[in-house]
N, C-alpha and C. Protein backbone atom coordinates (compact mmCIF):
# COMPACT_ATOMS: atom_id res chain seq x y z
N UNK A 1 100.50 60.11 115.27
CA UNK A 1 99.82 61.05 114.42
C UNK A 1 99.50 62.29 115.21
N UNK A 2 99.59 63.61 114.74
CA UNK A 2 99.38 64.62 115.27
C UNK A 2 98.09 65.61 114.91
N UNK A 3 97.29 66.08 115.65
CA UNK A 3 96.03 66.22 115.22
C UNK A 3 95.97 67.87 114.87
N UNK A 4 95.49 67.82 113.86
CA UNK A 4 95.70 69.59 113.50
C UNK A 4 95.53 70.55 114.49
N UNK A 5 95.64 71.99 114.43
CA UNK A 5 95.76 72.93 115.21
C UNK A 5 94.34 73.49 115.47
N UNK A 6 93.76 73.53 116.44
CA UNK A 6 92.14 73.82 116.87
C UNK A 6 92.18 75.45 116.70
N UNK A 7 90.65 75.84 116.11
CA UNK A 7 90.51 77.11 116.31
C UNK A 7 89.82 77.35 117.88
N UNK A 8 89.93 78.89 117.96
CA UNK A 8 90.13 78.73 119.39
C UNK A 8 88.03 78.36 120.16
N UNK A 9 87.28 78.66 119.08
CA UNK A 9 86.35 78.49 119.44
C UNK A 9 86.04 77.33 120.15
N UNK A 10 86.68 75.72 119.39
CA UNK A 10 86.77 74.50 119.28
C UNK A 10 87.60 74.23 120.73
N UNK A 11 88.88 74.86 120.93
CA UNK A 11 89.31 74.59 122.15
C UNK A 11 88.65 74.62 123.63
N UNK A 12 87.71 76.22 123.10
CA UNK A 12 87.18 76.26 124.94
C UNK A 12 86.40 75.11 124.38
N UNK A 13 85.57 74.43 123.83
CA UNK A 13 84.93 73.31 124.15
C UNK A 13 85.58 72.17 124.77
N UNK A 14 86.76 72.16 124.18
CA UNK A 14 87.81 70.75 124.85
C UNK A 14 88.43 71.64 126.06
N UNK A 15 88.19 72.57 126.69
CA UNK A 15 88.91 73.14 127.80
C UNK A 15 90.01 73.80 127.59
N UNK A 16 90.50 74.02 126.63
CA UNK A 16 91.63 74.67 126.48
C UNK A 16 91.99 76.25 126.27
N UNK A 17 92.66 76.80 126.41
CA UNK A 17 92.80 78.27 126.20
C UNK A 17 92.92 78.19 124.75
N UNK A 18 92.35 79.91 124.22
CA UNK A 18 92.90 79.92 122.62
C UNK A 18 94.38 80.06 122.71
N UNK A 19 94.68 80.46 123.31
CA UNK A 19 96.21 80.51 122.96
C UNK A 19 97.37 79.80 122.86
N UNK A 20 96.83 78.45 123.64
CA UNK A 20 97.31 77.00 123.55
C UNK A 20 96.94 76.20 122.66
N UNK A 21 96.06 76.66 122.15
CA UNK A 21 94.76 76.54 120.84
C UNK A 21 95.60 76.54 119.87
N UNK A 22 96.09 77.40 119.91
CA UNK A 22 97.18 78.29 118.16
C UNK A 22 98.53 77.69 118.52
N UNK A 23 99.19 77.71 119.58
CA UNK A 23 100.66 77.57 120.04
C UNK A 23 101.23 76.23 119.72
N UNK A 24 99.81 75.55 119.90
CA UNK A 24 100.62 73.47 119.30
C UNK A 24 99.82 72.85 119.34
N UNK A 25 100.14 71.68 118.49
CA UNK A 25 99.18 70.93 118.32
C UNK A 25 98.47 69.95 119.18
N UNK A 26 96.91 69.93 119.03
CA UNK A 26 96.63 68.92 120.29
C UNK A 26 96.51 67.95 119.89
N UNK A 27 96.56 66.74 120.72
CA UNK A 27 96.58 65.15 120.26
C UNK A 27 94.48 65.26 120.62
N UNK A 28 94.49 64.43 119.58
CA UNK A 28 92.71 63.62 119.92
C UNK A 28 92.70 63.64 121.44
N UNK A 29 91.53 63.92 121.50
CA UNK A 29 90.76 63.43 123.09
C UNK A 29 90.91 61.87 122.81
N UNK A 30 90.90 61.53 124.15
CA UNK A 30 90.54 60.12 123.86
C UNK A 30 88.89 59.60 123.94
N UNK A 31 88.78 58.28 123.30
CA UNK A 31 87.50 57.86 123.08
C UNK A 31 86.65 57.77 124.14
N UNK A 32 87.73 57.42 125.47
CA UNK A 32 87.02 57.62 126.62
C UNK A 32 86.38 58.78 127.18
N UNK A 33 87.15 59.81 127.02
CA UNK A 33 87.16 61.03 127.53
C UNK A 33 86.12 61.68 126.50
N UNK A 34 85.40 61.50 125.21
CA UNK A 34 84.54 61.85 124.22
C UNK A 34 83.73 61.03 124.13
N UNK A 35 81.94 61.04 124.34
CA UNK A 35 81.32 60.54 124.06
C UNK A 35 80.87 60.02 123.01
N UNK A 36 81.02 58.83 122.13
CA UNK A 36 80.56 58.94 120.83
C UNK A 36 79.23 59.55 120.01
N UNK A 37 79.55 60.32 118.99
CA UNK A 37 78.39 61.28 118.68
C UNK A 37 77.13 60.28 118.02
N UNK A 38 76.34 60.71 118.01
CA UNK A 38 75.18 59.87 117.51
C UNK A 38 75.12 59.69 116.31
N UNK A 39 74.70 58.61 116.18
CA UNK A 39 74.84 58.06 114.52
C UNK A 39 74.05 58.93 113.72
N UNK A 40 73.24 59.94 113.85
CA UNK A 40 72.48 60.62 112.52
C UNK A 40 73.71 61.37 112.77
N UNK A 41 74.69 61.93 113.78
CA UNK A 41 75.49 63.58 113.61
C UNK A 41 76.39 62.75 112.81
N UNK A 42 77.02 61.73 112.94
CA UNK A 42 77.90 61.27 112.70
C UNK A 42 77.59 61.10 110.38
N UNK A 43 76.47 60.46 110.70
CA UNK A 43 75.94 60.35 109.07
C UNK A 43 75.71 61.77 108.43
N UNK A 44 75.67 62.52 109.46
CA UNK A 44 75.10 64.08 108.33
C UNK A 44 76.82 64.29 108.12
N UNK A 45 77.59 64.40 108.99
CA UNK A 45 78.79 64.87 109.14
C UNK A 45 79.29 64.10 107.63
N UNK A 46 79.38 62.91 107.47
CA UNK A 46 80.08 62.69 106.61
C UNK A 46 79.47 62.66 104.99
N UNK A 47 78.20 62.31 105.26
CA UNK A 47 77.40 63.21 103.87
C UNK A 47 77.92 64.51 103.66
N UNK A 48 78.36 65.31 104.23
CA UNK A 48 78.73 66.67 103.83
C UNK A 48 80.11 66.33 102.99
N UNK A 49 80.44 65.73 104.11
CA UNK A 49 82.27 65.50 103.89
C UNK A 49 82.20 64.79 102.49
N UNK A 50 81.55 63.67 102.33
CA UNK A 50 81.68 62.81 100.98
C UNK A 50 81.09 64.33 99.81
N UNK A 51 80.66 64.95 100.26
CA UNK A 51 79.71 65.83 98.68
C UNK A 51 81.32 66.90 98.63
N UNK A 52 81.64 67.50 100.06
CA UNK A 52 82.70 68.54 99.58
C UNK A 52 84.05 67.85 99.42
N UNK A 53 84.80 66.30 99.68
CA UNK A 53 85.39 65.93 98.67
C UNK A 53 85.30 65.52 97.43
N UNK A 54 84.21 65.49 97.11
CA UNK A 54 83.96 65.00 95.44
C UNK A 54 84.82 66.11 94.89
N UNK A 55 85.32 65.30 94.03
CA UNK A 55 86.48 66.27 92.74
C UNK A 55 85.50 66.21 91.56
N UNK A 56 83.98 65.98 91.08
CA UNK A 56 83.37 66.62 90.20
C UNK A 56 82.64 68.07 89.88
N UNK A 57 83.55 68.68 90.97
CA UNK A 57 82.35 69.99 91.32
C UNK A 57 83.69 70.78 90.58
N UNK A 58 82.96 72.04 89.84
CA UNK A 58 83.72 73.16 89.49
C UNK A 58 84.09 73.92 90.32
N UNK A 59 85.60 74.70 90.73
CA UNK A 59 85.63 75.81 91.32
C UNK A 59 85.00 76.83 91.81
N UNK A 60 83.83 76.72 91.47
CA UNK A 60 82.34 77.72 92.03
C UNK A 60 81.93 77.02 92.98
N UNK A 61 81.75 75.32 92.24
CA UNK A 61 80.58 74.68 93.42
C UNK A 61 81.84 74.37 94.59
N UNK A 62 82.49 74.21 94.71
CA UNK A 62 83.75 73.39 95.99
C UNK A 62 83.61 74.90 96.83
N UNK A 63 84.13 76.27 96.00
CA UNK A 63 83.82 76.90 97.17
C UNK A 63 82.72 77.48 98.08
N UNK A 64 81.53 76.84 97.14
CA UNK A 64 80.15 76.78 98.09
C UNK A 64 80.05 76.24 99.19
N UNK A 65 81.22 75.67 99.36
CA UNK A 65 81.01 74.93 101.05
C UNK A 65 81.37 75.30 102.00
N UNK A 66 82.32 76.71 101.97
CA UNK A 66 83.10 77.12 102.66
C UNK A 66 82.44 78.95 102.78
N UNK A 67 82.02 79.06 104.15
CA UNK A 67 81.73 80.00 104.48
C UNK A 67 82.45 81.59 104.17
N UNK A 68 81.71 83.01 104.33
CA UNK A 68 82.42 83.50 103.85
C UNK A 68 83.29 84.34 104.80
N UNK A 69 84.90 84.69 104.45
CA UNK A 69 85.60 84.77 105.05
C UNK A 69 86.82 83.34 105.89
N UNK A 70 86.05 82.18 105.44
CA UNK A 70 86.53 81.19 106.46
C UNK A 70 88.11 81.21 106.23
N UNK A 71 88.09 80.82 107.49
CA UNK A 71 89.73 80.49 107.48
C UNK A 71 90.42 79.38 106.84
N UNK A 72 91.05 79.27 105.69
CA UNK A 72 91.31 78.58 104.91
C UNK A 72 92.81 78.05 104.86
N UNK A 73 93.01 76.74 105.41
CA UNK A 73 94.00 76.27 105.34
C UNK A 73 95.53 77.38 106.45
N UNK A 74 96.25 77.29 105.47
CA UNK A 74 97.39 78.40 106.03
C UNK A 74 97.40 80.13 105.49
N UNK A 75 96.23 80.17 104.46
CA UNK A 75 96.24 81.41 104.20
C UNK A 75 95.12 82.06 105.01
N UNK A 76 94.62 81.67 106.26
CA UNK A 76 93.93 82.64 107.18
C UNK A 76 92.81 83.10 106.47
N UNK A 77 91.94 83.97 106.83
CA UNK A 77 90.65 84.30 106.46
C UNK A 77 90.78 85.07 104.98
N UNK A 78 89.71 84.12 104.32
CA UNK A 78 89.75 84.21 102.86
C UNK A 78 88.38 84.53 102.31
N UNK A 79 88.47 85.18 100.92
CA UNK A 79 87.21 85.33 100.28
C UNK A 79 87.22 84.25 99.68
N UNK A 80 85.72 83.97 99.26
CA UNK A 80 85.53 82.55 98.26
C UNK A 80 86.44 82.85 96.52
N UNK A 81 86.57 84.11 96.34
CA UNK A 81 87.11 84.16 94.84
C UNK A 81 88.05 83.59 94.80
N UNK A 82 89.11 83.64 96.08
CA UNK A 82 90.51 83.62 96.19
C UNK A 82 90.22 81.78 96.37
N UNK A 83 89.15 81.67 97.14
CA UNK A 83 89.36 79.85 97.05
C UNK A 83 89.07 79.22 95.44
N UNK A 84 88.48 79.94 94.53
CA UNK A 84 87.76 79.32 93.15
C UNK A 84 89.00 79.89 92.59
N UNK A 85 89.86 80.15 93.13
CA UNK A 85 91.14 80.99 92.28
C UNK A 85 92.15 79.47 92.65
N UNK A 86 92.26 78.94 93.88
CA UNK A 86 93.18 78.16 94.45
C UNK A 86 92.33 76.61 93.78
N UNK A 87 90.87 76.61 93.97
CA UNK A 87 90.87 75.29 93.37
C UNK A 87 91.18 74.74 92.01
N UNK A 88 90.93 76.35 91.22
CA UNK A 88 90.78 75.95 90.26
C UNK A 88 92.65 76.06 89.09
N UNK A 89 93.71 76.42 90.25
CA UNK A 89 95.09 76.14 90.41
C UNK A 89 95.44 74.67 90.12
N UNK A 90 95.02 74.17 91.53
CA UNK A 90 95.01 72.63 91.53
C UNK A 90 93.98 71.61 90.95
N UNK A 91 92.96 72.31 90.36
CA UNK A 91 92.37 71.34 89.43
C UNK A 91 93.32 71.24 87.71
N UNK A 92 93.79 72.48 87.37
CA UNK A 92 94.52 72.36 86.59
C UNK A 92 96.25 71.72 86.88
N UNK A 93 96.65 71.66 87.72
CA UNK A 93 98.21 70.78 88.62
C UNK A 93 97.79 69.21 88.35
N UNK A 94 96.54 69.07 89.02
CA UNK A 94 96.04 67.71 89.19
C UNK A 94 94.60 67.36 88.39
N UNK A 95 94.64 67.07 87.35
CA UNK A 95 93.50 67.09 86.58
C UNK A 95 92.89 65.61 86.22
N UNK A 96 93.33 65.20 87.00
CA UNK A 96 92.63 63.53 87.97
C UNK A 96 92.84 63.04 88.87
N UNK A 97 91.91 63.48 90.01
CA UNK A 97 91.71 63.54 91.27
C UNK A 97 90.71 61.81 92.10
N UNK A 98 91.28 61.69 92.89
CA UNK A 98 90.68 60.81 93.28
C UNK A 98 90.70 60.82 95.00
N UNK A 99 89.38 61.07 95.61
CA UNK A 99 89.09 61.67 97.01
C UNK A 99 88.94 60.07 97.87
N UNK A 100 89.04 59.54 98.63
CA UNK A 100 87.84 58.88 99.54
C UNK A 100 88.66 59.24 101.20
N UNK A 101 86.91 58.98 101.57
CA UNK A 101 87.05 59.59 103.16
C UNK A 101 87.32 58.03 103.98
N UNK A 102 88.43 58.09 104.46
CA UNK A 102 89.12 56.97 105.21
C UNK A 102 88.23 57.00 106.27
N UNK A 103 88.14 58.11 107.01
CA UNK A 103 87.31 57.91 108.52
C UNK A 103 86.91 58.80 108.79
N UNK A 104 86.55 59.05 109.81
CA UNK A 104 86.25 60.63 110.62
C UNK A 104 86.81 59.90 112.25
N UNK A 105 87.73 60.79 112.27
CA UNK A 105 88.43 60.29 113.86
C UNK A 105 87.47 60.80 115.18
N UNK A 106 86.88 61.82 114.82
CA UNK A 106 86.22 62.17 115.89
C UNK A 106 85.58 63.94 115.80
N UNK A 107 84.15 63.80 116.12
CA UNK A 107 83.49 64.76 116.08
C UNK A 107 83.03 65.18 117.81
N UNK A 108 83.26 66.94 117.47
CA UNK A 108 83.07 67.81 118.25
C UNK A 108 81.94 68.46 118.71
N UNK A 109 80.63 68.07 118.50
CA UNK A 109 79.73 69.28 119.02
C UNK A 109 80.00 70.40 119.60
N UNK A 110 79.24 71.48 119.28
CA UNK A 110 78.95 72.62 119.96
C UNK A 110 78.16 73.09 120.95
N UNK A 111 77.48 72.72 121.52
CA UNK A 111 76.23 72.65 122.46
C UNK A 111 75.41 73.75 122.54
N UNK A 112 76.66 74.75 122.11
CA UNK A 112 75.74 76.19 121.99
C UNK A 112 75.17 76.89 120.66
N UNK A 113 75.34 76.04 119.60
CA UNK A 113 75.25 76.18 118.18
C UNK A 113 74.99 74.93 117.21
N UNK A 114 74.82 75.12 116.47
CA UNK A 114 74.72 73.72 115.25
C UNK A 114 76.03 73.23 114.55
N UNK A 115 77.09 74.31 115.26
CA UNK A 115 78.28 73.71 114.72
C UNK A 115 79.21 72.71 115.04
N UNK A 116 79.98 72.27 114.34
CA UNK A 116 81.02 70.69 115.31
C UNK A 116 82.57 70.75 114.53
N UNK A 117 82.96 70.35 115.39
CA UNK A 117 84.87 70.55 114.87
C UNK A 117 84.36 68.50 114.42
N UNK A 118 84.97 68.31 113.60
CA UNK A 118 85.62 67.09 112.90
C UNK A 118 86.75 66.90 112.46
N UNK A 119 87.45 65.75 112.87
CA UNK A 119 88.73 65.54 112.16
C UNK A 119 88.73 64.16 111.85
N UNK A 120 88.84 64.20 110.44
CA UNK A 120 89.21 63.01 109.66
C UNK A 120 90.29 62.69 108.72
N UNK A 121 90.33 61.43 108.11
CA UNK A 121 91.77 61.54 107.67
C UNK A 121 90.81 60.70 105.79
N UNK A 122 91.68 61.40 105.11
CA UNK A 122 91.30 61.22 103.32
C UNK A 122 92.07 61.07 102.76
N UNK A 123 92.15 59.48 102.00
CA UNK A 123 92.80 59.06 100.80
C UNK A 123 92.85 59.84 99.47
N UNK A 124 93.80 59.87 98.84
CA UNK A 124 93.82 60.78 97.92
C UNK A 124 94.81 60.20 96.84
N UNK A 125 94.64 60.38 95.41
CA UNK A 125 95.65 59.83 94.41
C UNK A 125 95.17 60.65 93.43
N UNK A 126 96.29 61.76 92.63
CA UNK A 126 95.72 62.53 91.81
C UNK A 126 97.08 62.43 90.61
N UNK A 127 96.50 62.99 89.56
CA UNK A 127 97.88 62.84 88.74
C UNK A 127 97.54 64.10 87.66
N UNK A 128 98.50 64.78 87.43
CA UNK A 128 98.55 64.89 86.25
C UNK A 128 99.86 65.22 85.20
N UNK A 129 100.05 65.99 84.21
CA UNK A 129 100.46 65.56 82.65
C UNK A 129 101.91 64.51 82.92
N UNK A 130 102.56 65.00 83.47
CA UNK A 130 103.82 64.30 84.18
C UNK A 130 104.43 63.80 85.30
N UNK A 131 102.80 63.88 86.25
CA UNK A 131 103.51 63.23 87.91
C UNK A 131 102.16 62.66 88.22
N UNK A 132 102.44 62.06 89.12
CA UNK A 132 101.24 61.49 90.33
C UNK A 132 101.44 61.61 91.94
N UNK A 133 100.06 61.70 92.42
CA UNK A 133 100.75 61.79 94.05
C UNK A 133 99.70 60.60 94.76
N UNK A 134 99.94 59.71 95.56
CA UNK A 134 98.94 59.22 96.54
C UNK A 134 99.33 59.30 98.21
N UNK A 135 98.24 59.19 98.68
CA UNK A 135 98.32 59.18 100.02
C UNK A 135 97.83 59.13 101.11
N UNK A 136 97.52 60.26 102.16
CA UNK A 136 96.57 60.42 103.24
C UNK A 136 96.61 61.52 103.51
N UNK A 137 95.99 62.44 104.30
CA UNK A 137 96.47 63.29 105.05
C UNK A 137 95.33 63.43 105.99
N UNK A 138 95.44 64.32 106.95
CA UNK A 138 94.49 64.76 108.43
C UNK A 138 93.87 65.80 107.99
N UNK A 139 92.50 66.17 108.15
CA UNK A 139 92.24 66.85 108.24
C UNK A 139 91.12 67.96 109.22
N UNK A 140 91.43 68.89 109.65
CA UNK A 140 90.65 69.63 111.00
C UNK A 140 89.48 70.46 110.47
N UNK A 141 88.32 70.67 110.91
CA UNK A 141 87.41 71.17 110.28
C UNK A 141 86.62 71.85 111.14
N UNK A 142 85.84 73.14 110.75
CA UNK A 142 84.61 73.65 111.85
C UNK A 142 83.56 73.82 110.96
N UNK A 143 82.48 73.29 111.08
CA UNK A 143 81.39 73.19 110.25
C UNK A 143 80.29 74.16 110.91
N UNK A 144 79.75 74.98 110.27
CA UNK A 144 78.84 75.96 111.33
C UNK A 144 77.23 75.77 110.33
N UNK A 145 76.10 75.72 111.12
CA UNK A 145 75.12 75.48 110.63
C UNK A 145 75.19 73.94 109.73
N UNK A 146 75.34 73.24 110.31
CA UNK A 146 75.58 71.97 109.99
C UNK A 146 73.75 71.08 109.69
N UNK A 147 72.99 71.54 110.31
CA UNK A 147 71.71 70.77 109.82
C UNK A 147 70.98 71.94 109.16
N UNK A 148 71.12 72.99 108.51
CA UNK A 148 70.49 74.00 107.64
C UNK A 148 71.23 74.01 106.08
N UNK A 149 72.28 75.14 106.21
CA UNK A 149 73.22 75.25 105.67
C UNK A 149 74.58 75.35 105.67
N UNK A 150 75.22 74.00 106.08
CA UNK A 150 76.44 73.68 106.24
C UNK A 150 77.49 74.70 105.49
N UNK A 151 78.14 74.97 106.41
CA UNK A 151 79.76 75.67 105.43
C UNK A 151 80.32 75.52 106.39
N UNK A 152 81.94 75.50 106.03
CA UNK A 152 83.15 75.08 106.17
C UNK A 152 83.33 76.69 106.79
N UNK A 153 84.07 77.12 108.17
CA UNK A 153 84.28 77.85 108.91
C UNK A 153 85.69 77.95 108.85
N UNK A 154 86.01 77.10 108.98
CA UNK A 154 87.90 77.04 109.60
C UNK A 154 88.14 75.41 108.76
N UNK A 155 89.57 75.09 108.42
CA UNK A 155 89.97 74.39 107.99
C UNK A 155 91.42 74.10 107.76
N UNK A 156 92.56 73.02 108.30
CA UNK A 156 93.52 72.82 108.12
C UNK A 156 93.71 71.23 107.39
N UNK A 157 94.97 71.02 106.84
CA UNK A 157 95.28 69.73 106.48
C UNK A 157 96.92 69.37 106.84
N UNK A 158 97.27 68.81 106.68
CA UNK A 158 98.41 67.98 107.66
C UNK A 158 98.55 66.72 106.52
N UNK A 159 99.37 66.40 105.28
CA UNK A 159 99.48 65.09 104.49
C UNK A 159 100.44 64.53 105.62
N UNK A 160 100.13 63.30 105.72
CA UNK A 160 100.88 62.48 106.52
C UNK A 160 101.72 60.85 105.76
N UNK A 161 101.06 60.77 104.60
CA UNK A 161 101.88 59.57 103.76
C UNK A 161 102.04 60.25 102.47
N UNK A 162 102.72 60.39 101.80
CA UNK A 162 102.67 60.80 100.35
C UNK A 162 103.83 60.42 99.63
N UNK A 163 103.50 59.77 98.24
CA UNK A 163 104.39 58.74 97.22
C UNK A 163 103.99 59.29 96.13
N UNK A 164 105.02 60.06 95.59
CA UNK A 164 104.82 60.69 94.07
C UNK A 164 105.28 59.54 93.05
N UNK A 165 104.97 59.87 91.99
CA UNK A 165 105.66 59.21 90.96
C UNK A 165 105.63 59.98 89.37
N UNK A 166 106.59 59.70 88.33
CA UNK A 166 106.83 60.83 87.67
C UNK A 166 107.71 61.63 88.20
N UNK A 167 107.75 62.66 87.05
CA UNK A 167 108.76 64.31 87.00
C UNK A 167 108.26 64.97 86.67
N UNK A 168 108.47 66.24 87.19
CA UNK A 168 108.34 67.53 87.12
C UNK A 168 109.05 68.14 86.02
């Protein structure tokens, strides 16, 4: 498995240059080499994560989680309209969604901020009028203000199993 592409903030924490940061992908630290984070960071972390995968939130509320400007996926730094424009794309593509958070592979602190890189991986099975998709995929995250007001900073995904069924 290959672990998404770090923003470069996230790298100098793991030692790395930004520019090796952007250039390829890094594999997980290992468990050894990362201290495990403490069980409240670890529980806030994924309370967030379980509320901003819920698929009951409207295109307003999903992009409330995501800071403004954040870097969004592969389209680079984005306004929130353009994300309530994209969710609300794929809420109409997929108009039964089904989220759960498989794990969280491993969280990042910041030491100099309230923020933490996370990467976890999320089950997913959505369908709609004529297809279905299930699967997994990875996902990389920078959460800034994480015990105030959490938002989503930076964000990539990586599907790594996926089984359609139906036509297009």
């Amino acid at each position: 498995m290959s672990a998404p592409l770090l923003p470069a903030s996230v790298a100098v924490l793991l030692g790395l240059s930004a520019a090796a940061a952007f250039a390829q992908p890094v594999s997980p630290v290992s468990s050894a080499a990362l201290a495990a984070p403490p069980a409240a960071l670890e529980q806030t972390v994924a309370l967030f994560l379980q509320q901003f995968i819920s698929p009951d939130k409207s295109p307003e509320a999903q992009a409330e989680f995501f800071a403004d400007g954040v870097d969004y996926y592969e389209f680079g730094p984005t306004a929130r309209s353009e994300i309530v424009r994209d969710v609300r794309h794929y809420s109409r593509r997929w108009p039964v969604r089904n989220y759960r958070l498989a794990r969280i592979e491993y969280i990042t602190p910041d030491p100099a901020s309230d923020s933490v890189f996370v990467s976890y991986v999320l089950e997913y099975e959505v369908s709609g009028p004529q297809r279905s998709a299930r699967g997994q995929a990875n996902y990389g995250a920078v959460i800034a203000d994480l015990h105030s007001e959490p938002k989503i900073e930076w964000i990539r995904e990586r599907v790594v199993g996926k089984r359609n069924a139906g036509t297009e």
